[in-house]
Protein backbone atom coordinates (compact mmCIF):
# COMPACT_ATOMS: atom_id res chain seq x y z
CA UNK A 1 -14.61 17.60 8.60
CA UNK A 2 -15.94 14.27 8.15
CA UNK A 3 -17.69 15.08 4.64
CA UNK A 4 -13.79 15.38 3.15
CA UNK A 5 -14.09 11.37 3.80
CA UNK A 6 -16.69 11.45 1.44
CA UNK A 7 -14.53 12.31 -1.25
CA UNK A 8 -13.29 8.56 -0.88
CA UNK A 9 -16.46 7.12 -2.68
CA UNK A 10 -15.07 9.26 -5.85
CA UNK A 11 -12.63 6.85 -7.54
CA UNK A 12 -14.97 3.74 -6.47
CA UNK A 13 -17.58 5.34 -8.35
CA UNK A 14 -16.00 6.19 -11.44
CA UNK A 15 -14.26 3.30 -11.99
CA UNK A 16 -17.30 1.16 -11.37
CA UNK A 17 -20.50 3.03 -12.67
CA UNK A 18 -17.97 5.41 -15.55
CA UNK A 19 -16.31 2.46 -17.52
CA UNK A 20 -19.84 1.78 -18.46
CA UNK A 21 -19.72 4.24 -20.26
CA UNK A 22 -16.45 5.15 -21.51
CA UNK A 23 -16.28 1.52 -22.80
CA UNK A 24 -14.72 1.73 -25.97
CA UNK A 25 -11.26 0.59 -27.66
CA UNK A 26 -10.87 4.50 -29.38
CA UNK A 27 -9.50 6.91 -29.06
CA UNK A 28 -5.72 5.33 -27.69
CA UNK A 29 -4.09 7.34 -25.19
CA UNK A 30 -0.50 6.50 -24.53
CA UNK A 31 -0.78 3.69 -26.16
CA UNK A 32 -3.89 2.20 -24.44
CA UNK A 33 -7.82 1.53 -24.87
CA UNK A 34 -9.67 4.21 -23.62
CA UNK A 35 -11.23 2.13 -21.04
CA UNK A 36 -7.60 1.28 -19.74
CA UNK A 37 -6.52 4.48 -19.82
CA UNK A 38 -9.69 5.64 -17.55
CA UNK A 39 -9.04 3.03 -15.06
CA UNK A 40 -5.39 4.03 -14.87
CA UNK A 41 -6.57 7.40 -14.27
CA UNK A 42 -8.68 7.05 -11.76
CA UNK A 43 -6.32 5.08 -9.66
CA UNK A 44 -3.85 7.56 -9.93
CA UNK A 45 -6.68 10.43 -9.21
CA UNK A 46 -7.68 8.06 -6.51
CA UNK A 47 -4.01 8.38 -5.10
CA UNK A 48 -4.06 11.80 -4.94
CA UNK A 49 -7.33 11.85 -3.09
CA UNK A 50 -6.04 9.63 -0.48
CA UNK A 51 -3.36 11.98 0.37
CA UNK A 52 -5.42 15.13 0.08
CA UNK A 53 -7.96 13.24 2.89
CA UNK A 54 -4.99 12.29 4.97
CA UNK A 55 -3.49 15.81 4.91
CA UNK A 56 -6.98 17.86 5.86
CA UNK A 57 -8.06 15.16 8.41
CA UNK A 58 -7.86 16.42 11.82
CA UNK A 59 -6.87 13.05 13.73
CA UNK A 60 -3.59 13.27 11.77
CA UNK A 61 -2.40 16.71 12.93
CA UNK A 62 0.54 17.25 14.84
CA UNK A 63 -0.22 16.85 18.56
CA UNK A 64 0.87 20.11 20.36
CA UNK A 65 3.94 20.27 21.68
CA UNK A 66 2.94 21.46 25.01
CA UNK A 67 0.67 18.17 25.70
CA UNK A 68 4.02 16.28 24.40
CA UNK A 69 6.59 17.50 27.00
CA UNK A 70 3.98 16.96 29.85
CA UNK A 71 3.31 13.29 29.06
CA UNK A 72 6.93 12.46 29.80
């Protein structure tokens, strides 16, 4: 399951290498440059990737319940 951690490099990626070439003041979206707007984006995107690799990671499963009661 370690390539999931891979999906990290995602938002790094397009917020480094993709403003490059979304860099441009039109269209506006909500009010915002389209560069802005991509950067915003991808932070929130970036957010939700976070919590996707913290949820499918196996070191942050539950530990059994069995092993629980015994170490007490």
């Amino acid at each position: 399951m370690i390539w999931i951690r891979w999906l990290a490099t995602l938002p790094f990626l397009a917020i480094l290498i993709g403003t490059a070439f979304v860099n441009r003041v039109e269209p506006l979206l909500f009010g915002m440059p389209f560069v802005l707007a991509w950067i915003v984006l991808w932070v929130v995107i970036g957010s939700a990737i976070m919590l996707a690799i913290y949820l499918l990671d196996p070191i942050n499963a539950a530990p059994d319940r069995t092993q629980e009661g015994a170490e007490r």
